[in-house]
N, C-alpha and C. Protein backbone atom coordinates (compact mmCIF):
# COMPACT_ATOMS: atom_id res chain seq x y z
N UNK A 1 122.31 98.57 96.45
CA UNK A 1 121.61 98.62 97.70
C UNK A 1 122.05 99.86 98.47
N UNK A 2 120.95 100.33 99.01
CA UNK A 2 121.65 101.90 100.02
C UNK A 2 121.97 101.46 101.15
N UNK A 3 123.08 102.44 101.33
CA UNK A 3 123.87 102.12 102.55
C UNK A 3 122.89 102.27 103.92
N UNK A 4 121.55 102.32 103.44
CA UNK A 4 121.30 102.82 105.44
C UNK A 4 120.38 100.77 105.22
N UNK A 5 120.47 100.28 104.30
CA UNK A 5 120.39 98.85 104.54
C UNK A 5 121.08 97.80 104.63
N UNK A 6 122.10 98.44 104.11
CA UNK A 6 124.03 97.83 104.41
C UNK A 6 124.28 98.07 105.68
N UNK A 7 123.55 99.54 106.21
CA UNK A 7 123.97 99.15 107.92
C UNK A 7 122.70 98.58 109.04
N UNK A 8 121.56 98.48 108.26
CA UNK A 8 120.78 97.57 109.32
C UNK A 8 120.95 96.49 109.38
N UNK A 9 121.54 95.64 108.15
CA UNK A 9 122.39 94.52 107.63
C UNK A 9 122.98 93.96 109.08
N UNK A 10 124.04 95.17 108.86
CA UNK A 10 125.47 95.13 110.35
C UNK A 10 124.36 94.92 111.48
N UNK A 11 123.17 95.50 111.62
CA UNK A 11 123.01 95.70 112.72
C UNK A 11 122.11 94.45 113.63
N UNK A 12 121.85 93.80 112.11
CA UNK A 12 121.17 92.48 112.40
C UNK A 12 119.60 92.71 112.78
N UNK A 13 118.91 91.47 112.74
CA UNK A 13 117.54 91.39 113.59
C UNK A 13 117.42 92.52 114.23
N UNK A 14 115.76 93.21 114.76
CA UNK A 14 115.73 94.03 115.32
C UNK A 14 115.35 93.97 116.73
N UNK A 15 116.53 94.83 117.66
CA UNK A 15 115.93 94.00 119.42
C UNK A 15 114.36 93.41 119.54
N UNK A 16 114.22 92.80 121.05
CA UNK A 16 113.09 92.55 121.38
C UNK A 16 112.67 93.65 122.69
N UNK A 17 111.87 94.26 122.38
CA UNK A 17 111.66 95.49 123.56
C UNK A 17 112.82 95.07 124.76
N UNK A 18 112.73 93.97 125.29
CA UNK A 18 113.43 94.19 126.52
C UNK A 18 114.70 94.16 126.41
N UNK A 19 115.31 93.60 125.59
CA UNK A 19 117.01 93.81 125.58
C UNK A 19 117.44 94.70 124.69
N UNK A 20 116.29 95.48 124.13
CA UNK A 20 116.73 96.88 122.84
C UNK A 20 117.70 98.21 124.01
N UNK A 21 117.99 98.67 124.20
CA UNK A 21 118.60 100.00 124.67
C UNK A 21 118.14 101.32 123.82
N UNK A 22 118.33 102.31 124.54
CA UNK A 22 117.90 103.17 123.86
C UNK A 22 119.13 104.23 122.84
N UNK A 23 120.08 103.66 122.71
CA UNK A 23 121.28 104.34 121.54
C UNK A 23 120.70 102.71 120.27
N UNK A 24 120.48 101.61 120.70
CA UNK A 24 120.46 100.75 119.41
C UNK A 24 118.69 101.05 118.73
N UNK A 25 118.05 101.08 119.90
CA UNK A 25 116.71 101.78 119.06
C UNK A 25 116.84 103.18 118.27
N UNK A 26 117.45 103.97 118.60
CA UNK A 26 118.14 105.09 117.76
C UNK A 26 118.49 104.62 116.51
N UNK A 27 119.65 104.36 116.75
CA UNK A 27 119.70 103.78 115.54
C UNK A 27 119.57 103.16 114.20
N UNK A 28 118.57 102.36 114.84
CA UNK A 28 117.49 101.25 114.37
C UNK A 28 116.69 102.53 113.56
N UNK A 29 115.98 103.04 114.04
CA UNK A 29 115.33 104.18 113.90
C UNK A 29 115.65 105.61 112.69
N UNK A 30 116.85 106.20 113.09
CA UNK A 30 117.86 106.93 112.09
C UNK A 30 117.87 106.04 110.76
N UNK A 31 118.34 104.80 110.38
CA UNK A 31 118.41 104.27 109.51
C UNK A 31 116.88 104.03 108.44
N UNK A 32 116.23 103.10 109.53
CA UNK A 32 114.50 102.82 108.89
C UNK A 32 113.92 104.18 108.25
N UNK A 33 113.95 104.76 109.11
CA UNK A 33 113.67 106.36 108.12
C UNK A 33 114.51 107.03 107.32
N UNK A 34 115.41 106.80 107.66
CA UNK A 34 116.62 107.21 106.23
C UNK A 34 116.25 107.02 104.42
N UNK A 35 115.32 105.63 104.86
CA UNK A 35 114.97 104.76 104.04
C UNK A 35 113.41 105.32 103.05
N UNK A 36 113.64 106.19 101.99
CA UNK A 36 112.79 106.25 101.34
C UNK A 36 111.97 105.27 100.06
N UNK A 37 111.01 105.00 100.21
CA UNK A 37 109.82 104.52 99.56
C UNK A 37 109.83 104.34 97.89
N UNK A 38 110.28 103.68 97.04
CA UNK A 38 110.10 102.15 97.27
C UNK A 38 110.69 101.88 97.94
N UNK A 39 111.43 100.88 97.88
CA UNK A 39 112.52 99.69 98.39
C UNK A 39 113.19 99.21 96.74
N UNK A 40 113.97 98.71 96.84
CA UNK A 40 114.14 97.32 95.50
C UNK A 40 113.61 95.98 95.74
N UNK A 41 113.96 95.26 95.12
CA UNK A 41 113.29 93.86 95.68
C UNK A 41 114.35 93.18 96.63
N UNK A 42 115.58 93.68 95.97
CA UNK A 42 116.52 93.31 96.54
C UNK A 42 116.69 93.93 98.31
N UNK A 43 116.51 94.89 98.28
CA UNK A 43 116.47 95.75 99.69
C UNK A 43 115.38 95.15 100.27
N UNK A 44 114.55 94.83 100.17
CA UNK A 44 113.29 94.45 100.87
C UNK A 44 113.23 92.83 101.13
N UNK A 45 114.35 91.85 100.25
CA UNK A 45 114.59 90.91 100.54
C UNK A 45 115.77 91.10 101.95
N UNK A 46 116.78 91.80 102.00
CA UNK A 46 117.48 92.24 103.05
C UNK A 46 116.59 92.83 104.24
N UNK A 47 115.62 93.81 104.33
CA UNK A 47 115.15 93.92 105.24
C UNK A 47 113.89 92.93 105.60
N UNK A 48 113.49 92.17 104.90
CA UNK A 48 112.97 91.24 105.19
C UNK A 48 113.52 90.00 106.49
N UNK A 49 114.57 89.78 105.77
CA UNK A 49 115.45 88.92 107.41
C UNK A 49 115.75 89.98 108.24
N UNK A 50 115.05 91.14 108.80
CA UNK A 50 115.76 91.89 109.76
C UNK A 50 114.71 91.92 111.13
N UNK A 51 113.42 91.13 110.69
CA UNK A 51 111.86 91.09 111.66
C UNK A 51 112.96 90.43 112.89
N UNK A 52 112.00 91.03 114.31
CA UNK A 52 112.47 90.34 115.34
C UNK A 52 111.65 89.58 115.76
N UNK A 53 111.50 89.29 117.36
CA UNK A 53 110.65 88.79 118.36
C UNK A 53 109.62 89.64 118.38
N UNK A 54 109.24 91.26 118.14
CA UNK A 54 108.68 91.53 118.31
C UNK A 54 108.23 92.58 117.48
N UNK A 55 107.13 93.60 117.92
CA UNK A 55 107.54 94.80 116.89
C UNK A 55 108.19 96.19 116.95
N UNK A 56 109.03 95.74 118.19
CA UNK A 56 110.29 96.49 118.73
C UNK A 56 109.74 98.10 119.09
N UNK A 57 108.65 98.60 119.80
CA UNK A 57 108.06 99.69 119.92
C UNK A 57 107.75 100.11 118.48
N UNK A 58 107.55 99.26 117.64
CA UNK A 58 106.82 100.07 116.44
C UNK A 58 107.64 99.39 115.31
N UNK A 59 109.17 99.28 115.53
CA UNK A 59 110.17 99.71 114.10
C UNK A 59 109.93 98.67 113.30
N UNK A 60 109.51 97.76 113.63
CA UNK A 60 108.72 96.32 112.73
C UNK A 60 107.67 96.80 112.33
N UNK A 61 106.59 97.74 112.39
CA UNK A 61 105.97 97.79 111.57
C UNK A 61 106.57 98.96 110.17
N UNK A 62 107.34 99.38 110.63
CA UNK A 62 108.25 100.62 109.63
C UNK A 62 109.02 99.45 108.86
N UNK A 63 109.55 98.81 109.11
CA UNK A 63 110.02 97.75 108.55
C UNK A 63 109.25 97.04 107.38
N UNK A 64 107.92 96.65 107.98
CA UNK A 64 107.28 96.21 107.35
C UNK A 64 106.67 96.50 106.36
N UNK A 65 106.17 97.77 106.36
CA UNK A 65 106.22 98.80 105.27
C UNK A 65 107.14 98.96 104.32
N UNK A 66 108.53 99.24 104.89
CA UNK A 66 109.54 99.42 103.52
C UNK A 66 109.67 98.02 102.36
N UNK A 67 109.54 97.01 103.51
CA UNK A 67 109.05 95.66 102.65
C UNK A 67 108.15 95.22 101.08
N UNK A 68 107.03 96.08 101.96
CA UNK A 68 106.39 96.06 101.20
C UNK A 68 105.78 97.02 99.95
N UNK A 69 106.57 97.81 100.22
CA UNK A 69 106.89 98.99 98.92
C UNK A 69 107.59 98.05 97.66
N UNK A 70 108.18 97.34 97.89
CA UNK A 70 108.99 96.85 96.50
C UNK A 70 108.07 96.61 95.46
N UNK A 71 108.78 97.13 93.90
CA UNK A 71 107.83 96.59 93.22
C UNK A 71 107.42 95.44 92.71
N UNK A 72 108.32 94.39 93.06
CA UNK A 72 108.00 93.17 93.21
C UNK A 72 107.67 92.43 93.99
N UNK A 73 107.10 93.01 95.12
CA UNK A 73 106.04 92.30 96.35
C UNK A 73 104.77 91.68 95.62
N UNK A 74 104.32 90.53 96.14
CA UNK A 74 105.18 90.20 96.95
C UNK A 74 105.94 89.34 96.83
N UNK A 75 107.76 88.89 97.42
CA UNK A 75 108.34 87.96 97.53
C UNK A 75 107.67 86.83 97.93
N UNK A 76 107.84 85.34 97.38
CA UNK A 76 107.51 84.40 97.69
C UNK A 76 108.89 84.11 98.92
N UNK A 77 109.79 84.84 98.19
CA UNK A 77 111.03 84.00 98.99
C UNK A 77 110.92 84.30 100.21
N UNK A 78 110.30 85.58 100.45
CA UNK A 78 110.67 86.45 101.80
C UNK A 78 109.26 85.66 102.52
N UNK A 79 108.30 84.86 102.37
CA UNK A 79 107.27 84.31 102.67
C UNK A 79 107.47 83.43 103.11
N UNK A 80 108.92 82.50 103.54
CA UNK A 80 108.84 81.09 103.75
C UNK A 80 109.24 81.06 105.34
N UNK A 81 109.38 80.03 106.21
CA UNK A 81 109.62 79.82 107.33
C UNK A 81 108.57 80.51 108.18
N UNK A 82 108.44 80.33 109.35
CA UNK A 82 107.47 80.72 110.67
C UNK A 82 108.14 81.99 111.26
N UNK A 83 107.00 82.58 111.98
CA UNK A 83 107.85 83.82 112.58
C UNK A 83 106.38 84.48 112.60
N UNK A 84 106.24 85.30 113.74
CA UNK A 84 105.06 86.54 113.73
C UNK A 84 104.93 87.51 112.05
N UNK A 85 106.15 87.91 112.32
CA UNK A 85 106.60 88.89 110.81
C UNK A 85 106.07 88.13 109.60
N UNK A 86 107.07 87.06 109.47
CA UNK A 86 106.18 86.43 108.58
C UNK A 86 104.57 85.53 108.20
N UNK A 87 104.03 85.59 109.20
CA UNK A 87 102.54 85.22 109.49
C UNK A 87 101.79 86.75 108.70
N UNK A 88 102.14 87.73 109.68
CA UNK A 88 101.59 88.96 109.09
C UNK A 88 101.86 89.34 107.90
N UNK A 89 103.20 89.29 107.07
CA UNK A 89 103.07 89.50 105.79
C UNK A 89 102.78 88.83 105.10
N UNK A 90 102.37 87.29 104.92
CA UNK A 90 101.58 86.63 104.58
C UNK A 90 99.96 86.83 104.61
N UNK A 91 99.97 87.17 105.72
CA UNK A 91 97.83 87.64 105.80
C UNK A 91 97.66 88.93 104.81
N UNK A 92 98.92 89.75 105.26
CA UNK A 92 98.63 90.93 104.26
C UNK A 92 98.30 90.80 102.80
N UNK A 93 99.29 89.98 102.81
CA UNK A 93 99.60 89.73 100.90
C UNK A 93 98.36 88.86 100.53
N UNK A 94 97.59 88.04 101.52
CA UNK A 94 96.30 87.48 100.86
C UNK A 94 94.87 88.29 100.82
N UNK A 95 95.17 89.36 101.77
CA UNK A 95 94.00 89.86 102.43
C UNK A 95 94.56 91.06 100.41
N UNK A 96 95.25 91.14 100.51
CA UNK A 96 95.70 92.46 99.13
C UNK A 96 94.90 91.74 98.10
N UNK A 97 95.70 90.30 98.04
CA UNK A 97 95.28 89.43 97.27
C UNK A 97 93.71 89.27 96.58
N UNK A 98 92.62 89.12 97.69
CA UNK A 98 91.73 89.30 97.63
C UNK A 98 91.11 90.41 96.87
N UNK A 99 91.61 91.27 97.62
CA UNK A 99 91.34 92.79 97.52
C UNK A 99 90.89 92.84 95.88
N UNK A 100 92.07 92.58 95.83
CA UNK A 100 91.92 92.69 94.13
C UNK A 100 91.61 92.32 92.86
N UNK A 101 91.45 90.79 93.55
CA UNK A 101 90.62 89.59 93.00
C UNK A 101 89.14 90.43 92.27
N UNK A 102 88.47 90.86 93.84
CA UNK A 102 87.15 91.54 94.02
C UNK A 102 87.04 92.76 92.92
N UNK A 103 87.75 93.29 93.00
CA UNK A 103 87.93 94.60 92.23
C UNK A 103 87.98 94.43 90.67
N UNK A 104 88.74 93.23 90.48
CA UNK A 104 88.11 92.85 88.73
C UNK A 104 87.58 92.05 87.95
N UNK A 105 86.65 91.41 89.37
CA UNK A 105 85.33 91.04 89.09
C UNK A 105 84.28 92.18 88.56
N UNK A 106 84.54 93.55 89.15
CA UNK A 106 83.26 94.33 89.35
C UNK A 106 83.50 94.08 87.69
C-alpha cells in the first residue's frame, strides 16, 4: 500500500466542511493527489472507509474516483452499510452496470 494512503489512514474520515480547517484540507488534498490512478483493491478498500459527512469542498469526490479506479471494482465489501458515499457508489456501480449490460446486447 502507498504511503500517501497509510497517511490518509492516520488522518481518518474526511472533515465535514464546517469543522475541516484549512492546514487539514491541505493535507487531505497533498495526499489525494499524490495518489496516482489505479488504486489496488486493497487501497481503494482503505480509502473507501475514508468518505465523510460530506463531500468536503470536493475531496470526496477525488476520493471517489481513486476508489473506483481499482481493478477490481467494484468491491462488494466496500458497498455495505448506509452513508451518502456509499448510496452514490452504489448508483454508480449499477448505473456502469447497466451501461454495459446494453452494450452487449448490441
Amino acid at each position: 500500500m502507498r504511503d500517501q494512503v497509510r497517511d490518509l489512514e492516520k488522518l481518518g474520515p474526511l472533515p465535514s466542511e464546517p469543522a475541516a480547517s484549512v492546514e487539514l484540507l491541505k493535507a487531505y488534498e497533498i495526499l489525494l493527489h499524490g495518489i496516482s490512478k489505479p488504486t489496488t483493491d486493497e487501497e481503494a478498500r482503505a480509502l473507501a472507509a475514508l468518505f465523510g459527512t460530506d463531500d468536503c469542498f470536493g475531496l470526496a469526490w477525488t476520493l471517489l474516483h481513486l476508489v473506483e479506479s481499482a481493478p477490481g471494482w467494484p468491491l462488494l465489501d466496500c458497498l455495505t452499510g448506509s452513508g451518502e458515499w456509499t448510496e452514490t457508489l452504489r448508483g454508480r456501480r449499477d448505473v456502469a452496470g447497466s451501461s454495459h449490460r446494453i452494450a452487449h446486447r448490441k
